[in-house]
N, C-alpha and C. Protein backbone atom coordinates (compact mmCIF):
# COMPACT_ATOMS: atom_id res chain seq x y z
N UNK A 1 9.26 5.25 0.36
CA UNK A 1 7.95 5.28 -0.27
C UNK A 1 7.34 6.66 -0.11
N UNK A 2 6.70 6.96 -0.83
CA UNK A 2 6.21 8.47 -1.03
C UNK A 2 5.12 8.39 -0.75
N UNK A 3 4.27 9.54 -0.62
CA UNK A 3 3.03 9.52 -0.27
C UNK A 3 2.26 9.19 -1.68
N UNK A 4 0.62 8.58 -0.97
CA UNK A 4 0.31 7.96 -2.10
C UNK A 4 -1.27 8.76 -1.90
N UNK A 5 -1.82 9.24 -3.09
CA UNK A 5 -3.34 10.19 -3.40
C UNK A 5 -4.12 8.90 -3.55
N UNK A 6 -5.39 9.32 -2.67
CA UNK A 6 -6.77 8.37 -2.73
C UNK A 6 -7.79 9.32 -3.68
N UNK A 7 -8.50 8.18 -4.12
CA UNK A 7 -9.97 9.04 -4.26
C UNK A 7 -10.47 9.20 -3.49
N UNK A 8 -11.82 10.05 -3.54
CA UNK A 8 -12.54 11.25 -2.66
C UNK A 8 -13.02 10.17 -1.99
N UNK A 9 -13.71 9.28 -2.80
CA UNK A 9 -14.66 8.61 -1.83
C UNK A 9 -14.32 7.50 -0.94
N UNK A 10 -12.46 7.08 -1.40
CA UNK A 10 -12.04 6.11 -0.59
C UNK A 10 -11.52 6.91 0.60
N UNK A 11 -11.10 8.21 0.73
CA UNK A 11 -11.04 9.29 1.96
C UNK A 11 -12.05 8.85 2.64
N UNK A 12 -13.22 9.00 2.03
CA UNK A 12 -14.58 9.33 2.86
C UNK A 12 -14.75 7.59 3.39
N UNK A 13 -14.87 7.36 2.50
CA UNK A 13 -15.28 5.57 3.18
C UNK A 13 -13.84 5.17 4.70
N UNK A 14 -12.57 5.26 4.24
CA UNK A 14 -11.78 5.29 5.54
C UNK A 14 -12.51 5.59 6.61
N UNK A 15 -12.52 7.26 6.36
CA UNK A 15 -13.41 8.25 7.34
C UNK A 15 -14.46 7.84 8.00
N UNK A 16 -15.35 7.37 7.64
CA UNK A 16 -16.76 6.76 8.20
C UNK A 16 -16.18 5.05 8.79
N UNK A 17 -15.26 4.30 8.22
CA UNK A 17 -14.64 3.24 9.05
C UNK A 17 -14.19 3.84 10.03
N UNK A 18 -13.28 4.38 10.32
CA UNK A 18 -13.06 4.64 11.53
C UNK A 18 -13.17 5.15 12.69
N UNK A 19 -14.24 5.82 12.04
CA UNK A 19 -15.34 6.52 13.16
C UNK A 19 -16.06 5.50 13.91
N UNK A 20 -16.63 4.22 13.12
CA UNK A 20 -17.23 2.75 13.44
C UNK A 20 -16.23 2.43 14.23
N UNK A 21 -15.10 2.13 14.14
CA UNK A 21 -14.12 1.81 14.73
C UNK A 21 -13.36 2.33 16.05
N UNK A 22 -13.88 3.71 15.99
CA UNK A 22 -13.53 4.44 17.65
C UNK A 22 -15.04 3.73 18.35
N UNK A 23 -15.91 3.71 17.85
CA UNK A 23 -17.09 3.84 18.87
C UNK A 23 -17.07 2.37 19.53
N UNK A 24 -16.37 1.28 18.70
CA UNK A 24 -16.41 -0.14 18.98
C UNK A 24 -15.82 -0.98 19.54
N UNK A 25 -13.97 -0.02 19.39
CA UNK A 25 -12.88 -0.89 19.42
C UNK A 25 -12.79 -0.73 20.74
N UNK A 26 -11.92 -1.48 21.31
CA UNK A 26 -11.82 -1.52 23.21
C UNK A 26 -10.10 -2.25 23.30
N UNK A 27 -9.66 -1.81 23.97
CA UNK A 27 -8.15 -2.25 23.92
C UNK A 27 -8.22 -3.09 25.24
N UNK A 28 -7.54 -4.13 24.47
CA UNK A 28 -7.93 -5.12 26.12
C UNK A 28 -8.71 -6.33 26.06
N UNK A 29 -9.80 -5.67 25.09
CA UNK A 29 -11.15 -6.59 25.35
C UNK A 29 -11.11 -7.67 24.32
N UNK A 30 -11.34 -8.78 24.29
CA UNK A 30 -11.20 -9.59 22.69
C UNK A 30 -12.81 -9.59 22.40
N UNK A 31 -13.55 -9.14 22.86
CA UNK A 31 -14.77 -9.22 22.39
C UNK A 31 -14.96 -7.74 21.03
N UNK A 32 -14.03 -6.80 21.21
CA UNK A 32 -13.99 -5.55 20.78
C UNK A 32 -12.79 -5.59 20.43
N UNK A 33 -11.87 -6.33 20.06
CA UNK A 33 -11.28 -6.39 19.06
C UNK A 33 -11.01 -5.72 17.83
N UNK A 34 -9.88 -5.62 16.76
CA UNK A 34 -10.51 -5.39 15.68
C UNK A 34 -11.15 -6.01 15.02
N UNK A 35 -10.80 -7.23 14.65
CA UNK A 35 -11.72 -8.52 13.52
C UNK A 35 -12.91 -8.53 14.23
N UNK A 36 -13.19 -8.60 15.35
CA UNK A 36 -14.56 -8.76 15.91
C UNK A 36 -15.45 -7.07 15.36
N UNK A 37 -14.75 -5.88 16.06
CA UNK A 37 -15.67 -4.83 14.85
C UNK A 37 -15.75 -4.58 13.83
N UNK A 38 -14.64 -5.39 12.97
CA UNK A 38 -14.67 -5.71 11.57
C UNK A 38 -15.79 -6.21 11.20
N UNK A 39 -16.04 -7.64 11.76
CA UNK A 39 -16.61 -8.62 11.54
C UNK A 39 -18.37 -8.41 11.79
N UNK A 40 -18.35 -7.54 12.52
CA UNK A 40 -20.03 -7.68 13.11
C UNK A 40 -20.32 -6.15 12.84
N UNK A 41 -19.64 -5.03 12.74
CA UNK A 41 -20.11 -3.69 11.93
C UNK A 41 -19.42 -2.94 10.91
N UNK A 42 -18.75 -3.13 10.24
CA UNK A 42 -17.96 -2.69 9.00
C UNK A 42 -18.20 -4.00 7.77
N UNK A 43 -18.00 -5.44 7.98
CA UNK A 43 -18.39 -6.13 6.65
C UNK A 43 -19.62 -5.87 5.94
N UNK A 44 -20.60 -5.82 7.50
CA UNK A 44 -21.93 -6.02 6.89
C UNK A 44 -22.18 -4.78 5.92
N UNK A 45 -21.87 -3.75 6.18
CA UNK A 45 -22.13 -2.51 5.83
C UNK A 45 -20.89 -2.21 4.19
N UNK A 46 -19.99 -2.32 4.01
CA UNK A 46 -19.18 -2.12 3.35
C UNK A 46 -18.41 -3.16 2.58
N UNK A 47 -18.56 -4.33 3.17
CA UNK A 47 -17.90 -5.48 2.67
C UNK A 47 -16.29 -5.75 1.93
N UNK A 48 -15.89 -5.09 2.67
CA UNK A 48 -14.66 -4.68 2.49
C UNK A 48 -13.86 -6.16 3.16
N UNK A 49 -12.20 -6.19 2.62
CA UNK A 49 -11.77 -7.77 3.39
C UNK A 49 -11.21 -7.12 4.79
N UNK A 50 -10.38 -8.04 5.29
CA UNK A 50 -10.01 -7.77 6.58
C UNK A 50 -9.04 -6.46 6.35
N UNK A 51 -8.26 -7.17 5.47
CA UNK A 51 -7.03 -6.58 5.11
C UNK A 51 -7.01 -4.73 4.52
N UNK A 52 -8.39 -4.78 3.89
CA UNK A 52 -8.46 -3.77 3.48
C UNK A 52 -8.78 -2.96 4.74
N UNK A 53 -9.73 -3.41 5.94
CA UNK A 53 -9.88 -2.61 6.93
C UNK A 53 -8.77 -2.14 7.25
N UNK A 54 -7.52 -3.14 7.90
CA UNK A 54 -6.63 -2.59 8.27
C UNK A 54 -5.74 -1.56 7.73
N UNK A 55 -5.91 -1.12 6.31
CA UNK A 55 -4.89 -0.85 5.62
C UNK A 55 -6.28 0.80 5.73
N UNK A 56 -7.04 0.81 5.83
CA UNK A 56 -7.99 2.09 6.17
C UNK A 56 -7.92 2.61 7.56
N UNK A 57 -7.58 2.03 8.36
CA UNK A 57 -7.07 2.22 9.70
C UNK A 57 -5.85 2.72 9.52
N UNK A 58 -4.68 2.17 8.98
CA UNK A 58 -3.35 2.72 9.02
C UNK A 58 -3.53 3.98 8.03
N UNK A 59 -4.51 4.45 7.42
CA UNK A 59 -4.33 5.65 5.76
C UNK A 59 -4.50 6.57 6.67
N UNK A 60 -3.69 8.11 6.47
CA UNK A 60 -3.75 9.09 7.00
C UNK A 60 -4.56 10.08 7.23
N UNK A 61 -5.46 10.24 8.39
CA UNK A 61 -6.65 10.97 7.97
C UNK A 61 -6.37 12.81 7.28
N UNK A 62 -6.51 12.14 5.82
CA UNK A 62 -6.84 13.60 5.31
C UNK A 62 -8.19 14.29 5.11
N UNK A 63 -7.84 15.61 4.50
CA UNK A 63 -9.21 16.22 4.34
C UNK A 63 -9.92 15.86 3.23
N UNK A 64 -11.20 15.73 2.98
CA UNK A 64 -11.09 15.75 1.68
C UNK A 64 -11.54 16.74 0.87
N UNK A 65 -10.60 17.17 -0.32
CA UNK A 65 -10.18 18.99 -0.77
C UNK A 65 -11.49 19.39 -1.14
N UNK A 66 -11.99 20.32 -0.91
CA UNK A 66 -13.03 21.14 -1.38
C UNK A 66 -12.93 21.40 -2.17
N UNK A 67 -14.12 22.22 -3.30
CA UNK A 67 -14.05 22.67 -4.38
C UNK A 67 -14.28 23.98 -4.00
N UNK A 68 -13.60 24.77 -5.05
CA UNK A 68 -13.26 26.71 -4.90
C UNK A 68 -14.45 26.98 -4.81
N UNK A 69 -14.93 27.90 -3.82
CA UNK A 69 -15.82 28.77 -3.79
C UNK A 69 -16.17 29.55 -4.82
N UNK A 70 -17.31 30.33 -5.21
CA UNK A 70 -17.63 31.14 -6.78
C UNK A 70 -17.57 32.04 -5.67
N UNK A 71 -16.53 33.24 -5.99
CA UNK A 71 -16.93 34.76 -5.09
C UNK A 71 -18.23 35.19 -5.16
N UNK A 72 -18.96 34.79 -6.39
CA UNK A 72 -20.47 35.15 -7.08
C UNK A 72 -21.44 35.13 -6.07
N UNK A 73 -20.95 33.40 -5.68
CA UNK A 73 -21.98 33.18 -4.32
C UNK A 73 -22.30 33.38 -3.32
N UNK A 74 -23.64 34.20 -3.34
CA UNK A 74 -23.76 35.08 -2.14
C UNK A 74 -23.59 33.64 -0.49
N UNK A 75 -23.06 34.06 0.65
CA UNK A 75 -22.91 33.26 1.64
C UNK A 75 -24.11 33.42 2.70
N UNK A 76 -23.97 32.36 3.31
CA UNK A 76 -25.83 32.50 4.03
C UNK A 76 -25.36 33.13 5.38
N UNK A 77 -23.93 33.29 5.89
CA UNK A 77 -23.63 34.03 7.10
C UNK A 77 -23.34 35.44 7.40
N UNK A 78 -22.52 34.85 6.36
CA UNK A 78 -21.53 36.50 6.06
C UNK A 78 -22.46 36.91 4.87
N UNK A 79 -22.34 38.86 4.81
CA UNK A 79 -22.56 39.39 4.04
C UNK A 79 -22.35 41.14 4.04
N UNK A 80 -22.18 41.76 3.41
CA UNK A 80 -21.64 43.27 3.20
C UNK A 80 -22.70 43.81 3.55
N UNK A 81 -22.79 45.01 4.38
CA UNK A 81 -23.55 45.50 4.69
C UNK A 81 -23.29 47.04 3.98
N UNK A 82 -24.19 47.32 3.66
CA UNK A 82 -24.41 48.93 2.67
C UNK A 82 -24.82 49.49 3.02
C-alpha cells in the first residue's frame, strides 16, 4: 500500500486529536483509556466515530504544506539594512 494524501484540514483535525489525546490518554489506566478520551473529549467536540479516531491516531503526523512566500513581502523580522 502506498502512501495515501489527506486534506489540509483532515491533517489539522488529526493534529488537534491528538494533542487531546496526549493530554488524556494514560497507559494502564481504564479510566483514560482510549474510548473513554474518545468518548468524554473528542466526540463531543468533533463527532467523529470510534473508528475514525483510531484511524487519526494511526495517520502520520505530517506537516501541513505551506503556501510560497511572495519575495515582495516585506518580513516583520528580517530585513536589509542600507
Amino acid at each position: 500500500m502506498g502512501t495515501r494524501r489527506h486534506y489540509k484540514s483532515t491533517l489539522i483535525r488529526a493534529g488537534a486529536i491528538r494533542d487531546i489525546t496526549r493530554r488524556h490518554y494514560e497507559v494502564g489506566n481504564n479510566s483514560r483509556c482510549y474510548k473513554s478520551v474518545w468518548r468524554n473529549f473528542v466526540y463531543p467536540i468533533y463527532g467523529c466515530t470510534y473508528g475514525t479516531y483510531l484511524s487519526y491516531l494511526r495517520m502520520p503526523p505530517a506537516e501541513v504544506p505551506r503556501e510560497a512566500e511572495d519575495p515582495r513581502q516585506l518580513s516583520l523580522f528580517e530585513f536589509e539594512r542600507v
